[in-house]
N, C-alpha and C. Protein backbone atom coordinates (compact mmCIF):
# COMPACT_ATOMS: atom_id res chain seq x y z
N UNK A 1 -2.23 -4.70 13.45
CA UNK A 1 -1.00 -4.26 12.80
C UNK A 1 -0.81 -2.77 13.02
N UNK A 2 0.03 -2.39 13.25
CA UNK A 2 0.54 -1.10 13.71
C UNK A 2 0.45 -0.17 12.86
N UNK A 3 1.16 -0.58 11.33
CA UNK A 3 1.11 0.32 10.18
C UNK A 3 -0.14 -0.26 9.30
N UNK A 4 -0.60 0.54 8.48
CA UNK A 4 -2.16 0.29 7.76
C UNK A 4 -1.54 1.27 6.50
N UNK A 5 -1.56 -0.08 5.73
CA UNK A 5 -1.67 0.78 3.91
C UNK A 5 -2.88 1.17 3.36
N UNK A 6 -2.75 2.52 3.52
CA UNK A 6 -4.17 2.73 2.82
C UNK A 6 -3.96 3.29 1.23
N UNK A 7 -3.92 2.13 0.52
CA UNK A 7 -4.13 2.05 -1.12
C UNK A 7 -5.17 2.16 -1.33
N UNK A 8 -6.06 1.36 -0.82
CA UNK A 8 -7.61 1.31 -1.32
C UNK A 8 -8.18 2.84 -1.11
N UNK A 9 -7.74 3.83 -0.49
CA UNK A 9 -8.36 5.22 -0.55
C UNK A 9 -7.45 5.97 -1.30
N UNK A 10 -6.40 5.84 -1.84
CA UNK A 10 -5.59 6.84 -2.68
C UNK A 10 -5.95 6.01 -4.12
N UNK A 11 -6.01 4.83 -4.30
CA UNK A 11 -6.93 4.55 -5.50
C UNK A 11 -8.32 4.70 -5.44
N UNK A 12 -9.30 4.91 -4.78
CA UNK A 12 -10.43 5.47 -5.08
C UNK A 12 -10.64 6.65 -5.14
N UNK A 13 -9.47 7.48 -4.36
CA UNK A 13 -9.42 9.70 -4.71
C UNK A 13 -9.15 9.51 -6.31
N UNK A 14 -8.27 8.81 -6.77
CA UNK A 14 -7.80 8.72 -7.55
C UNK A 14 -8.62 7.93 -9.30
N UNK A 15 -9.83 7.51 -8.82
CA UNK A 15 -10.50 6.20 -9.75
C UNK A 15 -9.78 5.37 -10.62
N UNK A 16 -8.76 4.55 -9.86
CA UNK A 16 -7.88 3.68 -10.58
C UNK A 16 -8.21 2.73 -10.39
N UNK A 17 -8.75 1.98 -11.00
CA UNK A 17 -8.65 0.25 -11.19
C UNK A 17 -7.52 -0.37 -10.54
N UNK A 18 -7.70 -1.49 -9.81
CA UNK A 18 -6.83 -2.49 -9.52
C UNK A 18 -5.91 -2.76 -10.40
N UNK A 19 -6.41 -3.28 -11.59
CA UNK A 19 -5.74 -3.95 -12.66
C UNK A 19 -5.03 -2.81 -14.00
N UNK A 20 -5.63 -1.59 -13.49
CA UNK A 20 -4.83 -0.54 -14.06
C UNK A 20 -3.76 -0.43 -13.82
N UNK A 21 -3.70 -0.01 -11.79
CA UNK A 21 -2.71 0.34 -11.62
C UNK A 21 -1.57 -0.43 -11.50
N UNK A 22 -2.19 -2.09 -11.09
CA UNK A 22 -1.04 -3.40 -11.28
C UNK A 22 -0.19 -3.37 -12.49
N UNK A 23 -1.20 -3.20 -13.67
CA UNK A 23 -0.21 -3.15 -14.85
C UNK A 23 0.72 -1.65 -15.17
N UNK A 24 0.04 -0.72 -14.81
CA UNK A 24 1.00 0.36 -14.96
C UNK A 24 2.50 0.29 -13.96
N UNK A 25 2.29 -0.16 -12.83
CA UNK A 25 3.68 -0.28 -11.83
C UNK A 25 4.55 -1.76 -12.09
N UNK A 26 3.83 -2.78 -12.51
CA UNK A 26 4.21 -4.28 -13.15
C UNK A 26 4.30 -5.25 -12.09
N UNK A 27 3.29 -5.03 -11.68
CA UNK A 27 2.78 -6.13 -10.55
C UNK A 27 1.32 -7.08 -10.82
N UNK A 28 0.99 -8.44 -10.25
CA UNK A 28 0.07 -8.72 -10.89
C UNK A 28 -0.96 -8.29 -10.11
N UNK A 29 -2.12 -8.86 -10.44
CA UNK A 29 -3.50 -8.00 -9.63
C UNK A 29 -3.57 -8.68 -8.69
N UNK A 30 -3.33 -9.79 -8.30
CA UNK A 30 -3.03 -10.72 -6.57
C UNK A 30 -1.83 -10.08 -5.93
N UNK A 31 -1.08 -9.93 -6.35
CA UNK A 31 -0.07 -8.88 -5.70
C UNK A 31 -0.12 -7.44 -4.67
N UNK A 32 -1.28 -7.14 -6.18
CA UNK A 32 -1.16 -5.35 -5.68
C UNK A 32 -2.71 -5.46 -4.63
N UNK A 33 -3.69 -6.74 -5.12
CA UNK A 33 -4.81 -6.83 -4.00
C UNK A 33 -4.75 -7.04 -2.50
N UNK A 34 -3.13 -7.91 -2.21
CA UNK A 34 -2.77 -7.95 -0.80
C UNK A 34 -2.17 -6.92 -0.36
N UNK A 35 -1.56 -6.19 -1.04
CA UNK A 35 -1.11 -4.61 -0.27
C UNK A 35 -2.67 -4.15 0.00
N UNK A 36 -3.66 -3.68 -1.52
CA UNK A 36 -4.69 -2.90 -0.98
C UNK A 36 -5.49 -3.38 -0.10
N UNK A 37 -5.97 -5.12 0.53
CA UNK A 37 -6.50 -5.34 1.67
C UNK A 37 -5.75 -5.33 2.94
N UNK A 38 -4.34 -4.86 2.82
CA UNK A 38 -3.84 -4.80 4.36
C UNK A 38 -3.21 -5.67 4.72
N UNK A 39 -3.23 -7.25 3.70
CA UNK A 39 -2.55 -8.37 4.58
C UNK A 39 -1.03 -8.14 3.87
N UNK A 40 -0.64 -7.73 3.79
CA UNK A 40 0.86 -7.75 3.03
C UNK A 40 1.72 -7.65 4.23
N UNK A 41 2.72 -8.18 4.42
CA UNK A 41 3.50 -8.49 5.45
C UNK A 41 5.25 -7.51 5.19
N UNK A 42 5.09 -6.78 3.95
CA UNK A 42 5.99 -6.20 3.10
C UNK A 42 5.96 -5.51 2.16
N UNK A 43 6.27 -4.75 2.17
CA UNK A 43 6.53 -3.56 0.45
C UNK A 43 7.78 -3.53 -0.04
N UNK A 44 8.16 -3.48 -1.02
CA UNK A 44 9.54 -3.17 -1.40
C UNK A 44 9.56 -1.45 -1.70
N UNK A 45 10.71 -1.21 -1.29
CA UNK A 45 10.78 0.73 -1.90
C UNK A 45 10.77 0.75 -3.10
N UNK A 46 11.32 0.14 -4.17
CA UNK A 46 10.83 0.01 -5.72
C UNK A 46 9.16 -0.13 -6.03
N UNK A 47 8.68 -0.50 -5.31
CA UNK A 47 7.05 -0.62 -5.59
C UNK A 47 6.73 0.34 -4.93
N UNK A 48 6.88 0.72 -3.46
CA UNK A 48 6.29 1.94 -2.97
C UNK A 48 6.54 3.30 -4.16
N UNK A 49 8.07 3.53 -4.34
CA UNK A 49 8.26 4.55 -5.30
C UNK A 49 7.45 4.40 -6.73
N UNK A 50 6.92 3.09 -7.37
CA UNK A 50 6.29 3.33 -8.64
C UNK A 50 5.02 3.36 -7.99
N UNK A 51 4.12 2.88 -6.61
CA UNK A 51 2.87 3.54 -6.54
C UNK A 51 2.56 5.06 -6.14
N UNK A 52 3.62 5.67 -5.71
CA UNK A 52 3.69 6.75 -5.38
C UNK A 52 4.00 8.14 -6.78
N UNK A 53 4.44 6.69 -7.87
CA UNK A 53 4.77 8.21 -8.72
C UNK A 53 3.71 7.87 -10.32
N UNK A 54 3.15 6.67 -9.40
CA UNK A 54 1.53 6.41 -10.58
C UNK A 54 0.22 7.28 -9.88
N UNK A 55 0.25 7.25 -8.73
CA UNK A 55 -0.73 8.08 -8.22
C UNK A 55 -0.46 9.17 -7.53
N UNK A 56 0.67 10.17 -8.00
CA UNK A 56 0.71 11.64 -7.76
C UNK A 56 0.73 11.30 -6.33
N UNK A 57 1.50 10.58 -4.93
CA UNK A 57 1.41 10.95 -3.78
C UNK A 57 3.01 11.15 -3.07
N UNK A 58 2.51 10.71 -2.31
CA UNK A 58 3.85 10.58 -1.27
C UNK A 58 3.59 9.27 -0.62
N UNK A 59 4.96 8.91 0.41
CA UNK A 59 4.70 7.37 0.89
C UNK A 59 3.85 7.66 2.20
N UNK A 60 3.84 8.78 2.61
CA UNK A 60 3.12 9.29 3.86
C UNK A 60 1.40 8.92 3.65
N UNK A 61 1.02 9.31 2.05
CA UNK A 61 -0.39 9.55 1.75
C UNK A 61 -0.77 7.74 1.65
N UNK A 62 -0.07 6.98 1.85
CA UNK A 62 0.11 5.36 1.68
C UNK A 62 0.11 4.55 2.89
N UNK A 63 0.79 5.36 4.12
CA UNK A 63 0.97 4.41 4.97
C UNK A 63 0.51 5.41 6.16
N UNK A 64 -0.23 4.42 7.50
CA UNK A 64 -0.77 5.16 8.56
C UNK A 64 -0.23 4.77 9.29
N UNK A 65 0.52 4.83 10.93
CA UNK A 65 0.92 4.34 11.67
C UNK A 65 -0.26 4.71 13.03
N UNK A 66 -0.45 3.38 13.51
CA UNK A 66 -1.39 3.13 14.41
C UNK A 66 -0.81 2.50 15.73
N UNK A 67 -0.41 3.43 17.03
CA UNK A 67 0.39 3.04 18.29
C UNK A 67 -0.71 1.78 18.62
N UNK A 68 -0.47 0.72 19.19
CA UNK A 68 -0.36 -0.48 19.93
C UNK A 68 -1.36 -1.27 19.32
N UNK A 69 -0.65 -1.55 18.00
CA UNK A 69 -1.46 -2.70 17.30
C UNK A 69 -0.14 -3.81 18.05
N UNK A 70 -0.96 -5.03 17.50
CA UNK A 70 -0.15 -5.92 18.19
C UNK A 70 1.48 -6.52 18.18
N UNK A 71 1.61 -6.19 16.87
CA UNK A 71 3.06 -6.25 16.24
C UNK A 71 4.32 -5.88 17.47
N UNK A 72 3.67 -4.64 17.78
CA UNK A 72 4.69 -3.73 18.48
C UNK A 72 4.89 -4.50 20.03
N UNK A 73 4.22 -5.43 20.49
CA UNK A 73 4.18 -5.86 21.72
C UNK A 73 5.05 -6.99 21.36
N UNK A 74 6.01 -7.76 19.67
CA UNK A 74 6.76 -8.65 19.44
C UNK A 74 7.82 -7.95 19.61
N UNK A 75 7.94 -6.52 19.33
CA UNK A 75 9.42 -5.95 18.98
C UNK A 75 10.15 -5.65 20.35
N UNK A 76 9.98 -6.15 21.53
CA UNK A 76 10.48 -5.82 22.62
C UNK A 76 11.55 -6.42 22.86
């Protein structure tokens, strides 16, 4: 995958619980566990903006973009 959410390291700078931060933004903890392992196929900007303004970041400090994961070889 091209882009890589890295939640799981802005919640561990951060020492937030899974189930903290699910309930503080109002998502359940299967929800917010497939963003933080990577398989999420989608974010909504309403969720990016409440993880971004529960853990003091930006959407930059959230998302990595990685040239020629495989995705990018569909978008042609």
């Amino acid at each position: 995958m091209s882009i890589i959410f890295r939640l799981d390291r802005m919640m561990a700078d951060r020492k937030m619980p899974l189930n903290e931060l699910a309930r503080r933004i109002g998502l359940t903890d299967s929800n917010l566990s497939i963003l933080k392992t990577g398989k999420a196929r989608a974010v909504r900007v309403s969720t990016l903006n409440a993880l971004c303004r529960e853990l003091s970041c930006q959407p930059g400090d959230l998302l990595e973009y990685v040239p020629g994961g495989p995705e990018e070889d569909n978008d042609e």
